[in-house]
Structure formats: structure tokens, C-alpha cells
PDB file of N, CA and C in Angstrom:
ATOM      1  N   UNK A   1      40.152   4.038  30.934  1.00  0.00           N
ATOM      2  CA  UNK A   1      39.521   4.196  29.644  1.00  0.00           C
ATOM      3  C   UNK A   1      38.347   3.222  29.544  1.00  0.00           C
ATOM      4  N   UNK A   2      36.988   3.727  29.042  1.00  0.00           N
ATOM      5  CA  UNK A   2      36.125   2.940  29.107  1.00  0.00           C
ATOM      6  C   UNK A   2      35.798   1.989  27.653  1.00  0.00           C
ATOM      7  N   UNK A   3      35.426   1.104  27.390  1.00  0.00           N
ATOM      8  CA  UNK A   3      35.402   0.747  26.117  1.00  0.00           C
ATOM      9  C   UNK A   3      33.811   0.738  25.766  1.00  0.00           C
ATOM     10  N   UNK A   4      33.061   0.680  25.067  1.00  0.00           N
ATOM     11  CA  UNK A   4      31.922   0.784  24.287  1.00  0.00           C
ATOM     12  C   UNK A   4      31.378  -0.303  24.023  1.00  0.00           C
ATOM     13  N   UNK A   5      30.734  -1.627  24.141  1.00  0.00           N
ATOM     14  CA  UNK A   5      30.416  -2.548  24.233  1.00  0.00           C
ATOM     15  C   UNK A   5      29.249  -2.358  22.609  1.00  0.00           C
ATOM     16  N   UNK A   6      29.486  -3.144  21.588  1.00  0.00           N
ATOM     17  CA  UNK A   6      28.547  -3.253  20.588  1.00  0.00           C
ATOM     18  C   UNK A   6      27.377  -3.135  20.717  1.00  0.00           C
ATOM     19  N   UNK A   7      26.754  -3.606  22.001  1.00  0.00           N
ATOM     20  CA  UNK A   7      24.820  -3.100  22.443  1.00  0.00           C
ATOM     21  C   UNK A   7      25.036  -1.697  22.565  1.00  0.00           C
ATOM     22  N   UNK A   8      25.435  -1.315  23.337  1.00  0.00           N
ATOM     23  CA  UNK A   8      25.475   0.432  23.458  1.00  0.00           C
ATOM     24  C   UNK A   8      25.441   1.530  22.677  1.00  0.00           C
ATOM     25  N   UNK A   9      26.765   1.110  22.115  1.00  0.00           N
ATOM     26  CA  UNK A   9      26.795   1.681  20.435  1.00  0.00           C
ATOM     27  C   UNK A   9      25.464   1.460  19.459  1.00  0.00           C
ATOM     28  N   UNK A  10      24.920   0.360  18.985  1.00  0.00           N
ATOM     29  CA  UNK A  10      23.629   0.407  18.274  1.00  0.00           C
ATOM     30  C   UNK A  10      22.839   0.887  18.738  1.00  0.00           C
ATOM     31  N   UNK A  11      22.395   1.151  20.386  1.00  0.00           N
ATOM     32  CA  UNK A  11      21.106   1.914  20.508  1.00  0.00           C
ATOM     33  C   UNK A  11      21.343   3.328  20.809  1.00  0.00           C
ATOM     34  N   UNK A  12      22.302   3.753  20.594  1.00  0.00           N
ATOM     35  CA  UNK A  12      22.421   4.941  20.343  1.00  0.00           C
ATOM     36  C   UNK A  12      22.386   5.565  18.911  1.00  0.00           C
ATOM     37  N   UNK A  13      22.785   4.831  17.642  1.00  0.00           N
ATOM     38  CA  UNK A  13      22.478   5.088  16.825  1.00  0.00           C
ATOM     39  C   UNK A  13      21.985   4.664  15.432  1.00  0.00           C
ATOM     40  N   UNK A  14      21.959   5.076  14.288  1.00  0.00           N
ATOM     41  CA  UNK A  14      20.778   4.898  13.745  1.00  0.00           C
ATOM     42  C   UNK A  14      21.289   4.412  12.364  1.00  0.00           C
ATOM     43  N   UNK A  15      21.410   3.673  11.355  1.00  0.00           N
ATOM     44  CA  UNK A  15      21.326   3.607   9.891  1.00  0.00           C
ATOM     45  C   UNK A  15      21.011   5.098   9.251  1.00  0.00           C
ATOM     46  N   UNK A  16      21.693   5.075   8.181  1.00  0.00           N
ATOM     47  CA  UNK A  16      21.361   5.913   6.781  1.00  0.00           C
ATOM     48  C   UNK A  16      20.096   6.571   6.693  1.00  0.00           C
ATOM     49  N   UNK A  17      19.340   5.134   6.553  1.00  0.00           N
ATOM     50  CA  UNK A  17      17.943   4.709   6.053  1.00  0.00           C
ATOM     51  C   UNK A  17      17.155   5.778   7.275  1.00  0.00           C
ATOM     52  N   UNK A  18      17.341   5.189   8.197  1.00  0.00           N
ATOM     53  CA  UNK A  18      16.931   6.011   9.151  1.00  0.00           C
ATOM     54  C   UNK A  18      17.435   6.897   9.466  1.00  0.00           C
ATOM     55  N   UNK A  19      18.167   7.493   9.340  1.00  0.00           N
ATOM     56  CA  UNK A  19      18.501   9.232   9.430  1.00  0.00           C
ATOM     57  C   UNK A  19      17.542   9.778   8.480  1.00  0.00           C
ATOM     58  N   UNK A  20      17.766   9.112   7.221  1.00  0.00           N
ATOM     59  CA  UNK A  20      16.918  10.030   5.967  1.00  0.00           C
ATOM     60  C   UNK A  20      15.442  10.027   6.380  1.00  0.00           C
ATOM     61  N   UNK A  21      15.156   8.730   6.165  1.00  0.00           N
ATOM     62  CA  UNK A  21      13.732   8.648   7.113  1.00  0.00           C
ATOM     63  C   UNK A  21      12.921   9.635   7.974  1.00  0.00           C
ATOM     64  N   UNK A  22      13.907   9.804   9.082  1.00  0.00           N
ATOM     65  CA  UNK A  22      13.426  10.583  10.059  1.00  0.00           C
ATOM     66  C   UNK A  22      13.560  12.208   9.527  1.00  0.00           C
ATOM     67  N   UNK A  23      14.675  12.661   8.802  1.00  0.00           N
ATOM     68  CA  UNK A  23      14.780  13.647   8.813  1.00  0.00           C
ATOM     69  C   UNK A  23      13.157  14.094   7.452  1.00  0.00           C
ATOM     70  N   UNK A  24      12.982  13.389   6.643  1.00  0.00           N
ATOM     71  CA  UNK A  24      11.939  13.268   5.611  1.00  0.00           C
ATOM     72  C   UNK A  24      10.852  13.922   6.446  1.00  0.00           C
ATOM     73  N   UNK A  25      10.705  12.540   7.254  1.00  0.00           N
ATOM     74  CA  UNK A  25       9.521  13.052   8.168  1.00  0.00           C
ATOM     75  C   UNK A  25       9.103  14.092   8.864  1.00  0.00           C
ATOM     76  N   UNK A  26      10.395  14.267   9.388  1.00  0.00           N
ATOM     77  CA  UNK A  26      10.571  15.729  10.472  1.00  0.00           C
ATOM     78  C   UNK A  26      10.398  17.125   9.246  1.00  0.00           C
ATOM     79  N   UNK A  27      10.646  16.877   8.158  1.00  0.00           N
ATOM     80  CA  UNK A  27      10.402  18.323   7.698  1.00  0.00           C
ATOM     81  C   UNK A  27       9.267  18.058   6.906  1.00  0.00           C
ATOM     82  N   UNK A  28       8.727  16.903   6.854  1.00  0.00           N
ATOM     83  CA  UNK A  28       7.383  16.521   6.055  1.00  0.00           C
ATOM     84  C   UNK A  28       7.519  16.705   4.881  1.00  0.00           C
ATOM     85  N   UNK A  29       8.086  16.420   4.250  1.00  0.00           N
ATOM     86  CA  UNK A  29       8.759  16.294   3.127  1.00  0.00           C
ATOM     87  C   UNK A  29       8.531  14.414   2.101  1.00  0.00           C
ATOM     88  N   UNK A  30       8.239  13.988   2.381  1.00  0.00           N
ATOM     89  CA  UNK A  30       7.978  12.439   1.995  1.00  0.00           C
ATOM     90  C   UNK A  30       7.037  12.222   1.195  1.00  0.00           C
ATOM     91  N   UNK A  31       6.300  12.984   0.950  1.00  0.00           N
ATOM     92  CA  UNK A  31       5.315  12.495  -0.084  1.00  0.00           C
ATOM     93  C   UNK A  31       5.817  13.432  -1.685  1.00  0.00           C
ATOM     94  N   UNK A  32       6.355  14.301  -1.089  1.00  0.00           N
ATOM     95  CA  UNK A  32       7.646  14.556  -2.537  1.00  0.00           C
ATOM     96  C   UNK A  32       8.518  13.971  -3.028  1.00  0.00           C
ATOM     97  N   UNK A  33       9.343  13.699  -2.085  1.00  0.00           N
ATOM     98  CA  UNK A  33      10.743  12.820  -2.350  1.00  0.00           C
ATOM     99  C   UNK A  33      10.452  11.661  -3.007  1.00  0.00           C
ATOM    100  N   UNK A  34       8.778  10.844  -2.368  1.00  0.00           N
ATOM    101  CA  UNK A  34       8.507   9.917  -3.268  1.00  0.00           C
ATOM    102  C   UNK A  34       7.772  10.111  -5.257  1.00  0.00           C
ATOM    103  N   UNK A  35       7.538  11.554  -5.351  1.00  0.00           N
ATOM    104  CA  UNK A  35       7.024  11.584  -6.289  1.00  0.00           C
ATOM    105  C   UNK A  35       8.291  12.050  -6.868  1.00  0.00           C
ATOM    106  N   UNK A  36       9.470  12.130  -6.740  1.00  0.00           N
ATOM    107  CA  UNK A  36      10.212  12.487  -7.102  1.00  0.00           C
ATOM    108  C   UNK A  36      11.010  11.274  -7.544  1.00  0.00           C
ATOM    109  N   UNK A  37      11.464  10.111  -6.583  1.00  0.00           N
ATOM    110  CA  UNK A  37      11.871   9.001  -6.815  1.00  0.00           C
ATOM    111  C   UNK A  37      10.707   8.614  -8.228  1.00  0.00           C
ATOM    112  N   UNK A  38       9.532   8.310  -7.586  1.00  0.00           N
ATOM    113  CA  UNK A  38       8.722   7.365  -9.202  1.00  0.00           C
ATOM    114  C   UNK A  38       9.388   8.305 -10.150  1.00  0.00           C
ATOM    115  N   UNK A  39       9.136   9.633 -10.726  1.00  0.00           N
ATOM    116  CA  UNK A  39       9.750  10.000 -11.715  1.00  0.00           C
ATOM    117  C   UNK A  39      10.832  10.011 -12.493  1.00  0.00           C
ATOM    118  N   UNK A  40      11.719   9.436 -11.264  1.00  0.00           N
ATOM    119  CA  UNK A  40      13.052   9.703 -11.891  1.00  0.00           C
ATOM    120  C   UNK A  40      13.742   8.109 -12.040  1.00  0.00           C
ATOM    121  N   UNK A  41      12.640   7.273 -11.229  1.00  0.00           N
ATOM    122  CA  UNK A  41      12.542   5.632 -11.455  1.00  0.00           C
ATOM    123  C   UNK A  41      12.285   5.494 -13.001  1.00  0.00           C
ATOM    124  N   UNK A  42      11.412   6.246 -13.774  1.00  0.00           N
ATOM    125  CA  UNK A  42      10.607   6.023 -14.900  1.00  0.00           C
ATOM    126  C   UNK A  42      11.254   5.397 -15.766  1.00  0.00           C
ATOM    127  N   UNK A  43      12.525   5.399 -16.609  1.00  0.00           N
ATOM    128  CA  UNK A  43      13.461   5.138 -17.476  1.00  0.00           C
ATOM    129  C   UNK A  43      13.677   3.614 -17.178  1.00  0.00           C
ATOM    130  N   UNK A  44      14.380   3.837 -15.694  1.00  0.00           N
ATOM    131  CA  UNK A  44      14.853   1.632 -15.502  1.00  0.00           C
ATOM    132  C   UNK A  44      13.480   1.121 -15.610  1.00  0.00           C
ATOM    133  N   UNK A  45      12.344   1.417 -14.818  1.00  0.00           N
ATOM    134  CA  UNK A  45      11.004   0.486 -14.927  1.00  0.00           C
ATOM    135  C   UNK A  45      10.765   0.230 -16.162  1.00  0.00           C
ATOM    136  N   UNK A  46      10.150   1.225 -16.575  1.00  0.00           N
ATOM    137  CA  UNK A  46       9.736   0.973 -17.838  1.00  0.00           C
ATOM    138  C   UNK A  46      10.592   0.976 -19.487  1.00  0.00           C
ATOM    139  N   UNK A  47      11.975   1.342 -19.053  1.00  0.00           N
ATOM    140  CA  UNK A  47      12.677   0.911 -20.255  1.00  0.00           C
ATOM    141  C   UNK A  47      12.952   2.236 -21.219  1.00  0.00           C
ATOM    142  N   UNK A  48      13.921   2.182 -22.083  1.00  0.00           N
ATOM    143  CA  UNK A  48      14.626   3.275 -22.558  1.00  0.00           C
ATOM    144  C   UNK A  48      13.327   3.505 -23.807  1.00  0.00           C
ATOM    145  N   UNK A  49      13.016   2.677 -24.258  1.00  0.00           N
ATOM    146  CA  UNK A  49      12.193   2.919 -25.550  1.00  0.00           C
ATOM    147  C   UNK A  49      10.765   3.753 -25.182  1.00  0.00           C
ATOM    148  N   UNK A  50      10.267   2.814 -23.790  1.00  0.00           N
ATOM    149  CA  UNK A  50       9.103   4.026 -23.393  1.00  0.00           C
ATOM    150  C   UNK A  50       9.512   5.483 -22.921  1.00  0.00           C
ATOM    151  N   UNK A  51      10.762   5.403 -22.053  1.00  0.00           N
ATOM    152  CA  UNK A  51      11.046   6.524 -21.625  1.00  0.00           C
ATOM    153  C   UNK A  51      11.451   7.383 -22.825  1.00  0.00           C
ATOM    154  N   UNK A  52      11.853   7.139 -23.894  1.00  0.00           N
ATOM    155  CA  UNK A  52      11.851   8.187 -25.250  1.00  0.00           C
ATOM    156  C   UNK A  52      11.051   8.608 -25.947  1.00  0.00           C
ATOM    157  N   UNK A  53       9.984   8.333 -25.573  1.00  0.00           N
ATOM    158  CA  UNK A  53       8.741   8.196 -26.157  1.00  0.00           C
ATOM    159  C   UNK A  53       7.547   9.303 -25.270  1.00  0.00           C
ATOM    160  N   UNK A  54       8.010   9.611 -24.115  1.00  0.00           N
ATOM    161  CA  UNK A  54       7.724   9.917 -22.877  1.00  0.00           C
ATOM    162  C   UNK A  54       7.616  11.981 -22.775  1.00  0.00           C
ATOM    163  N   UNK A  55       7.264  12.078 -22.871  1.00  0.00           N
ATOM    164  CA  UNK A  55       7.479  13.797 -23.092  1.00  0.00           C
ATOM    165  C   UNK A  55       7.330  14.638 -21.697  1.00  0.00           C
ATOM    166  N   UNK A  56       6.028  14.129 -21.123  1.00  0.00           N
ATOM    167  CA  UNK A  56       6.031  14.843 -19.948  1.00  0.00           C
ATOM    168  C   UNK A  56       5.690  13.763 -19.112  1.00  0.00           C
ATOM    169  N   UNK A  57       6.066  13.908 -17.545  1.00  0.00           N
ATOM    170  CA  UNK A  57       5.539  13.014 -16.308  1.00  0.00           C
ATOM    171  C   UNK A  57       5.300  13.925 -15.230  1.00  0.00           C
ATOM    172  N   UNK A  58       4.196  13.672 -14.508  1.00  0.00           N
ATOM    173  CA  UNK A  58       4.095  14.374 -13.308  1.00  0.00           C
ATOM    174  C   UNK A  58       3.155  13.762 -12.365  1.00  0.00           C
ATOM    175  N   UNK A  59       2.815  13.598 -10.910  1.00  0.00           N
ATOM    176  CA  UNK A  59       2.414  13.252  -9.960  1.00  0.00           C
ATOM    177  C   UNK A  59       1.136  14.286  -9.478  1.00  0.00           C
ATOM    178  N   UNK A  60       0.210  13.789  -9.583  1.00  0.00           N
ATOM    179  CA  UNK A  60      -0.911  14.898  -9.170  1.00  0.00           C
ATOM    180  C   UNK A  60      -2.248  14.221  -8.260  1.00  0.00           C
ATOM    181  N   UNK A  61      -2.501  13.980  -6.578  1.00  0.00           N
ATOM    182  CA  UNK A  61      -3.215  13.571  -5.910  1.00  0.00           C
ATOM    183  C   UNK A  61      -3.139  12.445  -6.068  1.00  0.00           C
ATOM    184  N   UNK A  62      -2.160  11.501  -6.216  1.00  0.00           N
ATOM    185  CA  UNK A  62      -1.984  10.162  -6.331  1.00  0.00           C
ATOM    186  C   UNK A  62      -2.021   9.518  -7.450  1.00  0.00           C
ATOM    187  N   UNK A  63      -1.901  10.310  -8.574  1.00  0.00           N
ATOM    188  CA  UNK A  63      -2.609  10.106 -10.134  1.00  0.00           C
ATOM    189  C   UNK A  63      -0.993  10.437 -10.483  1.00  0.00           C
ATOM    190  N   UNK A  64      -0.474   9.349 -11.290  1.00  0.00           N
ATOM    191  CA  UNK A  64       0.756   9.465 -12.117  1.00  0.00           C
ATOM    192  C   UNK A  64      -0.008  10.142 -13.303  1.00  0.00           C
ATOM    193  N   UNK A  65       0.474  10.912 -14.099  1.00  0.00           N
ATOM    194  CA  UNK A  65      -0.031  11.502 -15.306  1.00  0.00           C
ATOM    195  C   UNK A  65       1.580  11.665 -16.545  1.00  0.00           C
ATOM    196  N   UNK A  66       0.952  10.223 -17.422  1.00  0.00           N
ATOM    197  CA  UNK A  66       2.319  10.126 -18.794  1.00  0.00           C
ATOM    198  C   UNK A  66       1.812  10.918 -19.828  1.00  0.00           C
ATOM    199  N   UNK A  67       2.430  12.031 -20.562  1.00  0.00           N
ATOM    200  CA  UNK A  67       2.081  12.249 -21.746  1.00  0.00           C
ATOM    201  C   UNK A  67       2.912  11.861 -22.778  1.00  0.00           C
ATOM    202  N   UNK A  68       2.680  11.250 -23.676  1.00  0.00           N
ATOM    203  CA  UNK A  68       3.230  10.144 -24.595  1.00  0.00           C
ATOM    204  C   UNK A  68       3.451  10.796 -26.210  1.00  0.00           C
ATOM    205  N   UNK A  69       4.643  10.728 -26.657  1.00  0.00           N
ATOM    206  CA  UNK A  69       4.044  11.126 -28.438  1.00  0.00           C
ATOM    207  C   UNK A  69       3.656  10.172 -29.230  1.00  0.00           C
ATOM    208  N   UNK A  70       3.510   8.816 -28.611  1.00  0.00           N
ATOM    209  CA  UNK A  70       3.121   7.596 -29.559  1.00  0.00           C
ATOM    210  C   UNK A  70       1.430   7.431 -29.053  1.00  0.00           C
ATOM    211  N   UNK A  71       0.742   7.600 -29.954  1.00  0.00           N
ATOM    212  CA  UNK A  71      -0.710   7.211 -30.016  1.00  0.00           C
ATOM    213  C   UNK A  71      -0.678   5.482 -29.802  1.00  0.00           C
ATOM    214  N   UNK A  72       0.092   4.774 -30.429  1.00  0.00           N
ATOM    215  CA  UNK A  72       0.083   3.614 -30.431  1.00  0.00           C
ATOM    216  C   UNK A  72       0.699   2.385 -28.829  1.00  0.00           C
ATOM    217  N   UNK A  73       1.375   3.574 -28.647  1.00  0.00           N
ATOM    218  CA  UNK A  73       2.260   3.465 -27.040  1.00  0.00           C
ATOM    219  C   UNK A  73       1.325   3.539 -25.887  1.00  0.00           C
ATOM    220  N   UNK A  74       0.521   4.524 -25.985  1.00  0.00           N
ATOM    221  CA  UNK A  74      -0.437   4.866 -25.212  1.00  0.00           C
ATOM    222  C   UNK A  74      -1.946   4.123 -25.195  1.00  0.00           C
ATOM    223  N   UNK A  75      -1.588   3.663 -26.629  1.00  0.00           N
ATOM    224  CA  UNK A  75      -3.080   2.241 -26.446  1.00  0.00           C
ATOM    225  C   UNK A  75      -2.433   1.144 -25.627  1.00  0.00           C
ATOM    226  N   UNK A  76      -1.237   0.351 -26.110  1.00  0.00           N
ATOM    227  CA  UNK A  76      -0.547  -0.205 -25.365  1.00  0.00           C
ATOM    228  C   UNK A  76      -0.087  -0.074 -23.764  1.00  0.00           C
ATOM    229  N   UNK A  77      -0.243   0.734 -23.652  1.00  0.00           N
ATOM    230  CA  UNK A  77       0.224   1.251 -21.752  1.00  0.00           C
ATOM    231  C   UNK A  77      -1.209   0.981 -21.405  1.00  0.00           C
ATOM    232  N   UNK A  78      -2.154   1.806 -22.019  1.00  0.00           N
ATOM    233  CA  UNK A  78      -3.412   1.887 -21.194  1.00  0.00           C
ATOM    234  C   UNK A  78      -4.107   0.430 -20.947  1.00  0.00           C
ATOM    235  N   UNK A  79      -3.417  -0.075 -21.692  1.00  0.00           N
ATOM    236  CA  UNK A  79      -4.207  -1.963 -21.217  1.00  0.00           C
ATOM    237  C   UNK A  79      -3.084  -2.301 -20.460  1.00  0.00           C
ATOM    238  N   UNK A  80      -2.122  -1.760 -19.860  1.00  0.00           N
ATOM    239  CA  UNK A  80      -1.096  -2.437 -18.564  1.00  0.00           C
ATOM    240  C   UNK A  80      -1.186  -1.919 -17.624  1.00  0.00           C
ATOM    241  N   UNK A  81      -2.063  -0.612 -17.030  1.00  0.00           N
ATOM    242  CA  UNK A  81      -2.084  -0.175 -16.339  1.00  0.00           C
ATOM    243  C   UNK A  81      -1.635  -0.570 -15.090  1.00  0.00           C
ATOM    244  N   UNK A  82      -2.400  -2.165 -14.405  1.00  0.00           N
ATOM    245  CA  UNK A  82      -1.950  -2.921 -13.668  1.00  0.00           C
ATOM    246  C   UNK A  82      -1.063  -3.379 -12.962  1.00  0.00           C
ATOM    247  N   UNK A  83      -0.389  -3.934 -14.177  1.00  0.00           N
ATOM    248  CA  UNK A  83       0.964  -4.406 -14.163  1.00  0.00           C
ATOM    249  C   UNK A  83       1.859  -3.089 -13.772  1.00  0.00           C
ATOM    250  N   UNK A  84       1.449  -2.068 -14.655  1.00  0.00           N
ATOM    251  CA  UNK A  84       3.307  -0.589 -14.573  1.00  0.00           C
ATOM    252  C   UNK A  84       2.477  -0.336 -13.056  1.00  0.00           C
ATOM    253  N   UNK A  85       1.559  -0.193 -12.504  1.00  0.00           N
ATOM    254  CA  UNK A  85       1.318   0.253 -11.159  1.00  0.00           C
ATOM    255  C   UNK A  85       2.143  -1.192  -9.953  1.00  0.00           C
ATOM    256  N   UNK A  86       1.988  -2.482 -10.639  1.00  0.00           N
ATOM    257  CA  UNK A  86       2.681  -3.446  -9.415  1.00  0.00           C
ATOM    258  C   UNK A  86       4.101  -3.205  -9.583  1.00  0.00           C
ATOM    259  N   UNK A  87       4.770  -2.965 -10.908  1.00  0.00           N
ATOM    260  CA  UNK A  87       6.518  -2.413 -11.044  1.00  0.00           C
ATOM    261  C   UNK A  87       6.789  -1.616 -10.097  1.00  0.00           C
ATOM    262  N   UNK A  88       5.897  -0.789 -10.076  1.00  0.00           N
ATOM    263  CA  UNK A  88       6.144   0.938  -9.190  1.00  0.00           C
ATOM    264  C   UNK A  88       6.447   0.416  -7.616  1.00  0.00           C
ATOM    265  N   UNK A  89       4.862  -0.262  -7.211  1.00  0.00           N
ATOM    266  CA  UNK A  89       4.452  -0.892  -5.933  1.00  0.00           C
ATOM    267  C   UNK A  89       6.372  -1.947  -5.640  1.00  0.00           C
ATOM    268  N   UNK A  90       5.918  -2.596  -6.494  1.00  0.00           N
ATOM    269  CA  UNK A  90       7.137  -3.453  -6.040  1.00  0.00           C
ATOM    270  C   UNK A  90       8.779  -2.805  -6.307  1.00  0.00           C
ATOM    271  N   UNK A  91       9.012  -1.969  -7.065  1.00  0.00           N
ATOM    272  CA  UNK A  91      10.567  -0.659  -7.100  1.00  0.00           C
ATOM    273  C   UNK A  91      10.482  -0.449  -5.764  1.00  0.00           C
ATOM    274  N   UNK A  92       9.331   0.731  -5.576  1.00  0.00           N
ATOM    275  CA  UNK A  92       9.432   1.555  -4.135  1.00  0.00           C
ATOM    276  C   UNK A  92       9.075   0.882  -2.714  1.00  0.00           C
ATOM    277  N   UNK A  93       8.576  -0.222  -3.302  1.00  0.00           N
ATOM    278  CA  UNK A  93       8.418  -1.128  -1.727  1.00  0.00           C
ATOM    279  C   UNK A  93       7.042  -0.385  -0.953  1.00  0.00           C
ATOM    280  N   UNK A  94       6.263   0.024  -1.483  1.00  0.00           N
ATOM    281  CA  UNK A  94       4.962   1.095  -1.027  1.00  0.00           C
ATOM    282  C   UNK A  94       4.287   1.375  -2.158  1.00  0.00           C
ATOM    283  N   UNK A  95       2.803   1.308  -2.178  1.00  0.00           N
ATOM    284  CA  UNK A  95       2.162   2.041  -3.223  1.00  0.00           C
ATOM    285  C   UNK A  95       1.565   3.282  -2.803  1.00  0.00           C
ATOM    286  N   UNK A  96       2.087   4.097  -3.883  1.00  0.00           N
ATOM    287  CA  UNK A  96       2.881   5.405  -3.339  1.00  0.00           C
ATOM    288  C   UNK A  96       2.282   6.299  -5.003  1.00  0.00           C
ATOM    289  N   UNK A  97       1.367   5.510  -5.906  1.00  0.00           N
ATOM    290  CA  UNK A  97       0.581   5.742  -6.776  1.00  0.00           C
ATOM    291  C   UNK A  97      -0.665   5.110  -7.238  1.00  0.00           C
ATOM    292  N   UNK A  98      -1.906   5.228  -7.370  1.00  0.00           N
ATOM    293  CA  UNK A  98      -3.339   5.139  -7.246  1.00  0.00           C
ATOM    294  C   UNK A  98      -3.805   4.539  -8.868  1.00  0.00           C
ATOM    295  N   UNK A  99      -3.265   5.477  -9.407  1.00  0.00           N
ATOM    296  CA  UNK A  99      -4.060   5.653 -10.868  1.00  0.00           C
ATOM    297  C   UNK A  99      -2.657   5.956 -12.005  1.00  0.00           C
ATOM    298  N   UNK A 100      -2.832   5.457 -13.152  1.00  0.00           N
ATOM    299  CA  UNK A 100      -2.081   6.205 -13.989  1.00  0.00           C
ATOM    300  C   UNK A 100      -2.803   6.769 -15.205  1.00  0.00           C
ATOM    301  N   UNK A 101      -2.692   8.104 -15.914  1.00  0.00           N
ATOM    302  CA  UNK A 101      -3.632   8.509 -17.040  1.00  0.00           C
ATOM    303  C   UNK A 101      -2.457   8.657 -18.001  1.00  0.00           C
ATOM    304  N   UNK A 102      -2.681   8.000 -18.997  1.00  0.00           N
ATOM    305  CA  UNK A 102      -1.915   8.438 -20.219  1.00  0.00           C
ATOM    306  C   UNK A 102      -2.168   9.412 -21.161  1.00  0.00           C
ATOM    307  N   UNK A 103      -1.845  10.601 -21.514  1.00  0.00           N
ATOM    308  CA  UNK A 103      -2.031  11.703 -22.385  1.00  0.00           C
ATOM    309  C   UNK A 103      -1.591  11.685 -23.835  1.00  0.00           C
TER     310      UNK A 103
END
């Protein structure tokens, strides 16, 4: 009976991370999954009060696009732009969004 020595075993296989990874890649699929993650990130980042406030979100050429029912929310966001883009950058570990427009 042969036994399996711990080096052997690891380079044969792979983490989670990297299964998903690869398989992302292999069907090219990754630049969804990430617009899919920011969206569905939206609530913990930015908090239950913006996210209620929040009506529509969507991802379009690197452009996050919020449509907001607070006029007053949306003056407020639009001077943080900055900052909710380094939250994102620093959540997803990649900046993985360009621009944000508030509606």
C-alpha cells in the first residue's frame, strides 16, 4: 500500500478559491459574477438606510449606476463618490468599478 506524502497531495490539487476561479475563467464568466457580487455587496457597504432608499442598481461599462428616491441622499453620495468607490475597491479586493452616477 502506498501512502501519499502531503507534497504530492497539494500539487495535485487546488483550493475552493481556485476551482471557482478557474472555472469563472474557463467559461468567461468573471466580469459578471463580479457585477453581480458589487450589487448584491450594496446593503453591508453602504448600510441598510442607503440601501432603502436605493430603488434601482445596475453595472454598465464599468459605470455603477444608483437610482435613489432621496434627492437629498443623492446630493450626499455624489460628494463621496471617492470614498463608496475605495469601500467597493477594498470589499472586492480589485477595482472592478470606474465611475459611479447617481439617478
Amino acid at each position: 500500500m502506498k501512502i501519499l506524502s502531503e507534497t504530492s497531495r497539494k500539487s495535485s490539487t487546488s483550493t475552493i478559491k481556485e476551482a471557482i476561479n478557474a472555472l469563472l475563467d474557463a467559461y468567461k464568466i468573471r466580469g459578471k459574477f463580479n457585477e453581480t457580487n458589487i450589487t448584491a455587496s450594496w446593503e453591508r457597504i453602504m448600510g441598510v438606510a442607503v440601501a432603502n432608499r436605493t430603488s434601482e442598481l445596475y453595472i454598465k461599462n464599468g459605470t455603477l449606476f444608483v437610482k435613489l428616491t432621496s434627492a437629498v441622499l443623492k446630493n450626499e453620495l455624489s460628494m463621496s463618490k471617492t470614498k463608496i468607490l475605495a469601500n467597493f475597491e477594498q470589499d472586492c479586493g480589485e477595482k472592478m468599478i470606474d465611475h459611479i452616477i447617481f439617478l
